[in-house]
C-alpha atoms as a PDB file:
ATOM      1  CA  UNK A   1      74.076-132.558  62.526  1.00  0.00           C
ATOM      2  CA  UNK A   2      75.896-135.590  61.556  1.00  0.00           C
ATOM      3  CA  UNK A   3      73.144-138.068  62.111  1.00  0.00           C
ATOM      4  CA  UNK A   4      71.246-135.861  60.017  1.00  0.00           C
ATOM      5  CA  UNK A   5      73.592-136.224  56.943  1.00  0.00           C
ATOM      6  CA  UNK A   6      73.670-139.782  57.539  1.00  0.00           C
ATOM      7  CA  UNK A   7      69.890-140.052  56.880  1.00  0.00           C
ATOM      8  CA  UNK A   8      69.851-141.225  53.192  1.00  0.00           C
ATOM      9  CA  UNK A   9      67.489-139.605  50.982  1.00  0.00           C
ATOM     10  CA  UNK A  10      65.019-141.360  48.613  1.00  0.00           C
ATOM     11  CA  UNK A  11      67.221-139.719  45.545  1.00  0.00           C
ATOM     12  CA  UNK A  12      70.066-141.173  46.818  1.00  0.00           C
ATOM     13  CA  UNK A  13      68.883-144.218  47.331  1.00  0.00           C
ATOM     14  CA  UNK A  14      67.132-144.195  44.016  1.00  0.00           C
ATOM     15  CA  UNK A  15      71.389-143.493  43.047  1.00  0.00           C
ATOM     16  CA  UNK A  16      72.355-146.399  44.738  1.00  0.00           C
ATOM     17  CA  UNK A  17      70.377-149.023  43.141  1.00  0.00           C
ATOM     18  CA  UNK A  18      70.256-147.574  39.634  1.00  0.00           C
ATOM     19  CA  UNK A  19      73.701-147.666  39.645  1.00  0.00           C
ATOM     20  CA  UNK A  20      74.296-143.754  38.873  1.00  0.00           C
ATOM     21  CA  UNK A  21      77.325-143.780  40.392  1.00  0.00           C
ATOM     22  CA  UNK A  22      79.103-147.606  39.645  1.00  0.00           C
ATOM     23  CA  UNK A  23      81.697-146.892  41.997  1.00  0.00           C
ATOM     24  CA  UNK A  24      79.765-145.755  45.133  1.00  0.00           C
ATOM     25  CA  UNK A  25      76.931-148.247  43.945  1.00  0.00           C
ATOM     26  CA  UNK A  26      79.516-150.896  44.210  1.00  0.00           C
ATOM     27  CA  UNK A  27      81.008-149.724  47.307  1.00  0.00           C
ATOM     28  CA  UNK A  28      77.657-149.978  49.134  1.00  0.00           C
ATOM     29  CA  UNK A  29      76.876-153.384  47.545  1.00  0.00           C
ATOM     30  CA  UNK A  30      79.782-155.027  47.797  1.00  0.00           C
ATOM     31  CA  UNK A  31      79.844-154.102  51.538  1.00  0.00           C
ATOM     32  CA  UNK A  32      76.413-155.106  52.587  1.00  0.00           C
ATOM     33  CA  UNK A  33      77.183-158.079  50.161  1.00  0.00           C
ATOM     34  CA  UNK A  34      80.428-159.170  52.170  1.00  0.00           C
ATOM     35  CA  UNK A  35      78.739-158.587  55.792  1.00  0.00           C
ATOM     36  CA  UNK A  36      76.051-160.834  54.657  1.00  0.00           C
ATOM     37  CA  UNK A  37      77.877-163.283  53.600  1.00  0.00           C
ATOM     38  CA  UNK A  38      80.020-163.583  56.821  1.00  0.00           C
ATOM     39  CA  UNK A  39      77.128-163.513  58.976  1.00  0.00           C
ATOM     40  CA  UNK A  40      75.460-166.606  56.661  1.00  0.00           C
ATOM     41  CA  UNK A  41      78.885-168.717  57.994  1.00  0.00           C
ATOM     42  CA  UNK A  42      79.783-167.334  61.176  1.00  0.00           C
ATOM     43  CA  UNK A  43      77.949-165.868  64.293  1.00  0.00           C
ATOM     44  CA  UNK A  44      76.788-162.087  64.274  1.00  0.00           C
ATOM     45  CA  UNK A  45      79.277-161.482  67.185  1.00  0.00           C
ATOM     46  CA  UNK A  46      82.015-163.163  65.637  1.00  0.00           C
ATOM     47  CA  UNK A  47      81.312-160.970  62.752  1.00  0.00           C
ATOM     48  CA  UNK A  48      81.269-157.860  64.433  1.00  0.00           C
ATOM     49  CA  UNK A  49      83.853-158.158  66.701  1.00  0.00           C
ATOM     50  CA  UNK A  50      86.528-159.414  63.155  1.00  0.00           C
ATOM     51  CA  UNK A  51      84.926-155.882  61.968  1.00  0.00           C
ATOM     52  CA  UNK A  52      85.545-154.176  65.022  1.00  0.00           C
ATOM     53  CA  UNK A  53      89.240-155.386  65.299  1.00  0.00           C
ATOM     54  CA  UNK A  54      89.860-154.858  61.690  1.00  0.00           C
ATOM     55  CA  UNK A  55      88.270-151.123  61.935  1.00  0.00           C
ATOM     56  CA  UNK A  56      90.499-150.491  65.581  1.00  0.00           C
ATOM     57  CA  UNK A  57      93.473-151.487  63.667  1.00  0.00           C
ATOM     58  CA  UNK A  58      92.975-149.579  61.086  1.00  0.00           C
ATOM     59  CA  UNK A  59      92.930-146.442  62.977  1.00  0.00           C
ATOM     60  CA  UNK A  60      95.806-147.559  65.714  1.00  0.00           C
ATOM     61  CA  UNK A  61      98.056-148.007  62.251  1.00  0.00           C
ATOM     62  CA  UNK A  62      96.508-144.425  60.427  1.00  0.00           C
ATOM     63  CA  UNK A  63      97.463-142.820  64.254  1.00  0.00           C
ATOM     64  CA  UNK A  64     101.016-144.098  64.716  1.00  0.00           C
ATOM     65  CA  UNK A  65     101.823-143.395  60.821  1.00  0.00           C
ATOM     66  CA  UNK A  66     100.091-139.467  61.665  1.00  0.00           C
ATOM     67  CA  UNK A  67     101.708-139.145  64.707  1.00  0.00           C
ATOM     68  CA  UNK A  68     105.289-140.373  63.125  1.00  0.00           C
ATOM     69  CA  UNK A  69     105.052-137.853  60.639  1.00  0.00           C
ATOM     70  CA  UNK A  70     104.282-135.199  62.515  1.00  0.00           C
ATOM     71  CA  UNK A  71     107.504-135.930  64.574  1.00  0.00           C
ATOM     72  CA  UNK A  72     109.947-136.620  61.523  1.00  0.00           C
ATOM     73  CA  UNK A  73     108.267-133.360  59.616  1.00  0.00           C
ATOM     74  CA  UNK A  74     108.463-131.235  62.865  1.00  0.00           C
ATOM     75  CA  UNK A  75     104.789-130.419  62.394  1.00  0.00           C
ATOM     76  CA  UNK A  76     101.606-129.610  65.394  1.00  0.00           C
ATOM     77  CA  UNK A  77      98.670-130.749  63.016  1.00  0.00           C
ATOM     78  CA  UNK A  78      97.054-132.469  65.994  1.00  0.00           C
ATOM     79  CA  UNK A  79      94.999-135.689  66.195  1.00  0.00           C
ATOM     80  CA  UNK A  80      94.120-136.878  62.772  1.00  0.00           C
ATOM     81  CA  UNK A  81      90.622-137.677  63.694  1.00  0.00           C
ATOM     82  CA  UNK A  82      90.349-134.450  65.193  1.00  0.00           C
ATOM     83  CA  UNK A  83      87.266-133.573  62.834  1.00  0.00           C
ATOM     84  CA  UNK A  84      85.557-136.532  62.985  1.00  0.00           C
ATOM     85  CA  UNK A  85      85.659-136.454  66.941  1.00  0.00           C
ATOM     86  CA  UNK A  86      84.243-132.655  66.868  1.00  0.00           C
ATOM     87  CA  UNK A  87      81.732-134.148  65.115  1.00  0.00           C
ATOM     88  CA  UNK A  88      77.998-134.394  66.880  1.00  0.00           C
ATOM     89  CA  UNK A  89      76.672-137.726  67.366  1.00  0.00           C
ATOM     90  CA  UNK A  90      73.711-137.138  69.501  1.00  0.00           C
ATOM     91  CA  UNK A  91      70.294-138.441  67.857  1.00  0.00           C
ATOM     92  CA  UNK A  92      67.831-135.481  67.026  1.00  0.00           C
ATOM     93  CA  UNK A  93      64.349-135.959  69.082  1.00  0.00           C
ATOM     94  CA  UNK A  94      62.291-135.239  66.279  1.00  0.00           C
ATOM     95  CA  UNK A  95      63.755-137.851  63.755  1.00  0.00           C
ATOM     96  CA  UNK A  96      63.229-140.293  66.401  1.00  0.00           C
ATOM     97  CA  UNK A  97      59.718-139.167  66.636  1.00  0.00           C
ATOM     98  CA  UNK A  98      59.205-138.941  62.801  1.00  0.00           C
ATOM     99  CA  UNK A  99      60.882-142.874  62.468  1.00  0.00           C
ATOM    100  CA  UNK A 100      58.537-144.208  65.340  1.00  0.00           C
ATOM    101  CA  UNK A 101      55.253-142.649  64.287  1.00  0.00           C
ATOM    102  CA  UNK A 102      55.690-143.897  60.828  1.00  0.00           C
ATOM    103  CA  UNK A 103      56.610-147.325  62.089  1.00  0.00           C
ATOM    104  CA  UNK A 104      53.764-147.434  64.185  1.00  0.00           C
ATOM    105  CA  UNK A 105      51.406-146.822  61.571  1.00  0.00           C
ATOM    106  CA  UNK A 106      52.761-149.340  59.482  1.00  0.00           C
ATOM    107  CA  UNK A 107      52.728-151.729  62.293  1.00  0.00           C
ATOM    108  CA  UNK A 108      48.776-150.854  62.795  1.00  0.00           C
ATOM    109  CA  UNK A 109      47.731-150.889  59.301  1.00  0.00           C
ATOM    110  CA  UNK A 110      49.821-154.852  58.954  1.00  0.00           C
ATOM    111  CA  UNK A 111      47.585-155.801  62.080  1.00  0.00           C
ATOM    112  CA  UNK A 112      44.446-154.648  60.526  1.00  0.00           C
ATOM    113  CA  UNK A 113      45.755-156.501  57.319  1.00  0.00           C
ATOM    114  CA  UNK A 114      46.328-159.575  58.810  1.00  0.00           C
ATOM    115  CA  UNK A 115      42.603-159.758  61.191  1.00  0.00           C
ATOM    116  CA  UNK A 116      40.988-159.342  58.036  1.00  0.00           C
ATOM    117  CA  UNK A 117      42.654-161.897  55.931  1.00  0.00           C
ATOM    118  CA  UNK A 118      42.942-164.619  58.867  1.00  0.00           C
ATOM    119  CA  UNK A 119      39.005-163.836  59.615  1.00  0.00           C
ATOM    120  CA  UNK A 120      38.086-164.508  56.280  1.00  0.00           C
ATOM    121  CA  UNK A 121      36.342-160.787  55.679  1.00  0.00           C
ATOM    122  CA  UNK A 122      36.635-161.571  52.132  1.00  0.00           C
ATOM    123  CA  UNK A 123      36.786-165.088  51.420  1.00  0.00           C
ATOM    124  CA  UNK A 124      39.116-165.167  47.937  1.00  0.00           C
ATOM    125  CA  UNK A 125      41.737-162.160  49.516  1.00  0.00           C
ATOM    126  CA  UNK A 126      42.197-164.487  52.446  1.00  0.00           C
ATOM    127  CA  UNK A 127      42.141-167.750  49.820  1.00  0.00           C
ATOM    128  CA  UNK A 128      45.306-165.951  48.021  1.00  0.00           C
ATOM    129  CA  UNK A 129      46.767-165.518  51.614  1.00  0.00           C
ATOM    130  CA  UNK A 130      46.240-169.040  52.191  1.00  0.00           C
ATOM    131  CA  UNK A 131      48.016-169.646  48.972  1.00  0.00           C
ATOM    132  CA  UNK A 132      51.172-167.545  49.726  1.00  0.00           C
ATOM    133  CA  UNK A 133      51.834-169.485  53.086  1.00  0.00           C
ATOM    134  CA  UNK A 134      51.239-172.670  51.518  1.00  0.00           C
ATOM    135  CA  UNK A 135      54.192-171.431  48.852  1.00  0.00           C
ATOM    136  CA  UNK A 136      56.516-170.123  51.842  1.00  0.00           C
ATOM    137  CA  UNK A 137      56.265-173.397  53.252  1.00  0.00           C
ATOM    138  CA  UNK A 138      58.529-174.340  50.232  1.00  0.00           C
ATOM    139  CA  UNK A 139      60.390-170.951  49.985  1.00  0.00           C
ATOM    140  CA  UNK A 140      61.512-171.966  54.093  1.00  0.00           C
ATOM    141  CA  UNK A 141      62.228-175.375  53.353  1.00  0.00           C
ATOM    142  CA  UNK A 142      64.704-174.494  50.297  1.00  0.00           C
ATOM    143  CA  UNK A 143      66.611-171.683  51.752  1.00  0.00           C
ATOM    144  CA  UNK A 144      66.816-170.223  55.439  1.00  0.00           C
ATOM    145  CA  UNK A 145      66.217-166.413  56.391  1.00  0.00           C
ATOM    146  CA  UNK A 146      69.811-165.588  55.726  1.00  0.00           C
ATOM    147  CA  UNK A 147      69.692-166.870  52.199  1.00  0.00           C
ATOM    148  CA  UNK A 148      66.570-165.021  51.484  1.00  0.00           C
ATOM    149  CA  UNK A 149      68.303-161.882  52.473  1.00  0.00           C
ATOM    150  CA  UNK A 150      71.407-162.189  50.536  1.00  0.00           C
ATOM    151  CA  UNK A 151      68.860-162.963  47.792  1.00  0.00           C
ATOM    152  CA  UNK A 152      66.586-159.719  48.654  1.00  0.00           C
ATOM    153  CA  UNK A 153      69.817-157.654  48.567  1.00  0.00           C
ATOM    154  CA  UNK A 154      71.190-159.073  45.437  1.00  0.00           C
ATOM    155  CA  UNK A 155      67.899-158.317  43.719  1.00  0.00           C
ATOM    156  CA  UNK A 156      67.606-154.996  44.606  1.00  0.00           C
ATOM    157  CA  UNK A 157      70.432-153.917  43.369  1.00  0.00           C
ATOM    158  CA  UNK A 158      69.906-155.593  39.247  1.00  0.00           C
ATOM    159  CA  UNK A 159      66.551-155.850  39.199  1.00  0.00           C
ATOM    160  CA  UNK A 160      65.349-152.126  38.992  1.00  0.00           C
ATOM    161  CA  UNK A 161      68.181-151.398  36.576  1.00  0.00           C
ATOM    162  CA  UNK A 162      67.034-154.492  33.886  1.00  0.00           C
ATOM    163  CA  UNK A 163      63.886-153.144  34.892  1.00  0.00           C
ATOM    164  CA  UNK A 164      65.018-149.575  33.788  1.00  0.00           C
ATOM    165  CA  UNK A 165      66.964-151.082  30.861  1.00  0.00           C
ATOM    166  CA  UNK A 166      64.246-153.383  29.462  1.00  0.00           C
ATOM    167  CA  UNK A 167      60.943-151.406  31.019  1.00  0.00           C
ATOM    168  CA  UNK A 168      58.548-151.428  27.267  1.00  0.00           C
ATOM    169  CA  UNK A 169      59.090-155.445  27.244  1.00  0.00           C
ATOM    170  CA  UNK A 170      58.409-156.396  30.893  1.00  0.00           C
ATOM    171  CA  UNK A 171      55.380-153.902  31.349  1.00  0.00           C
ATOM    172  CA  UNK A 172      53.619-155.547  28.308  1.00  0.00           C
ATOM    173  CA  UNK A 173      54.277-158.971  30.136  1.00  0.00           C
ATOM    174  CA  UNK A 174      53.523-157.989  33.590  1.00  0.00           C
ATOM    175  CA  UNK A 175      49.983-156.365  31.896  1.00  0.00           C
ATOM    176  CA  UNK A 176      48.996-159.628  30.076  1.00  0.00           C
ATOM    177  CA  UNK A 177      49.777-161.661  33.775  1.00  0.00           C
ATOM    178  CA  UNK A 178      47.831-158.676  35.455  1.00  0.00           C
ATOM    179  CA  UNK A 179      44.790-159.134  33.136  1.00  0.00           C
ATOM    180  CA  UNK A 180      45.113-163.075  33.381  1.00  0.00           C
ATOM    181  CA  UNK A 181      44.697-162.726  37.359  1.00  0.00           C
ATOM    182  CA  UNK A 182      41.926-160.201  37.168  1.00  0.00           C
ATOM    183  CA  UNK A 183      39.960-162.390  34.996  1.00  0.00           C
ATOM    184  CA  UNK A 184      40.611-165.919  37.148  1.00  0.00           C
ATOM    185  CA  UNK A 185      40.024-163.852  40.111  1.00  0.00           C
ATOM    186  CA  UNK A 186      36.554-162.020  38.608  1.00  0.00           C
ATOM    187  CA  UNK A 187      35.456-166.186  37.875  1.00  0.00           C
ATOM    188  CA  UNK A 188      36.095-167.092  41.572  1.00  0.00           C
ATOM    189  CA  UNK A 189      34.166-164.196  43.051  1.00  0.00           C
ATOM    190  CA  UNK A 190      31.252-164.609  41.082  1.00  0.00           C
ATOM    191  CA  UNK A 191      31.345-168.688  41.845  1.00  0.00           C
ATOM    192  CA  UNK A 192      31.654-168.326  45.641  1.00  0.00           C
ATOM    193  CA  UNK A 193      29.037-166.674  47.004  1.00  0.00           C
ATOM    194  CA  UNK A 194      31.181-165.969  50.216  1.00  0.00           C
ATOM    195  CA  UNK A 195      33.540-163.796  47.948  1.00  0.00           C
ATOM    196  CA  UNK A 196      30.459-161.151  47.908  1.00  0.00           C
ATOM    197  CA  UNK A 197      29.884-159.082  50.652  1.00  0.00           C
ATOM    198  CA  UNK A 198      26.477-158.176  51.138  1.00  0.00           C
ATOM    199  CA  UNK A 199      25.453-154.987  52.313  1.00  0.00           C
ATOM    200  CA  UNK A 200      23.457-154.163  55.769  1.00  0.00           C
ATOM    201  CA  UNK A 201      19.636-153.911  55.562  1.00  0.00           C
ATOM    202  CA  UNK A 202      18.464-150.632  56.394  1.00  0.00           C
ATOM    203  CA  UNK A 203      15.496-150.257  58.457  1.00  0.00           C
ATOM    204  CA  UNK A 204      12.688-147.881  57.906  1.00  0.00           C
END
């Protein structure tokens, strides 16, 4: 099915943003890069209705020029979409199925995240939350949700490849900043008492 070879494939996406192939890589990034962009300045149906147009044009153009040919060549080729309108569009069931179910249980297991760490089960887990809003207050105050997603896109296509390109030196920094945090962490637990969680009493 169509939809089916539509799905993209952790491999390929792996592709994309390791830049295996420059010129599809910078196809797909340029693209998403460009839509963003227009959507940061104008509204989302502005946006998509300038695509829309410019796509329907496209095609009206490609159609006439086909169809013109045909005529001056004396040829019966037929529509020159003809394939991609044989094509079968309709969404398979069981993708649907597979998409929601793991959606679901990501949607579960961030609602069990978030009781825990707003009830305080463990007192320096929901201190680091408490930290990470406090520095989104910031993060929302500099740039807005747009911005952050231009950002998000532009970082995941260069930062896995300097991380590919450069992987010795950034693991040896990242381990020294992991060690750093274990250690500041391992202090705060053992000076809060809440930190601790003590275990049930049994009863004989």
């Amino acid at each position: 099915m169509f939809i089916e070879k539509m799905v993209i494939t952790k491999e390929e996406l792996a592709g994309l943003i390791y830049w295996r192939d420059p010129k599809k890589s910078g196809i797909v990034f340029g693209t998403i890069l460009g839509v963003l962009l227009s959507l940061a300045y104008f509204s989302l149906i502005s946006v998509l209705a300038y695509m829309s147009l410019l796509a329907l044009s496209g095609t009206i153009i490609f159609r006439i020029y086909k169809t013109v040919l045909q005529a001056v060549q004396k040829t019966s080729d037929g529509h020159p979409f003809k394939d991609i309108l044989d094509l079968d569009l309709t969404l398979p069931a069981e993708k649907v199925h597979e998409v929601a179910d793991v959606a679901v249980a990501h949607a579960n297991a961030a609602v069990g995240e978030l009781r825990r760490l707003f009830l305080v089960e463990d007192f320096v887990d929901s201190l680091k939350f408490g930290v990470l809003l406090w520095c989104l207050t910031y993060v929302g105050s500099w740039f807005n949700g747009m911005t952050l997603i231009i950002i998000g896109v532009v970082a995941l296509f260069t930062l896995p490849k300097v991380y590919e390109t450069n992987q010795e030196q950034i693991d040896q920094n990242l381990a020294l900043v992991q060690t750093k945090i274990s250690e500041i962490t391992t202090k705060v637990k053992a000076a809060i008492p809440l930190g601790k969680k003590t275990e049930p009493i049994k009863e004989e």
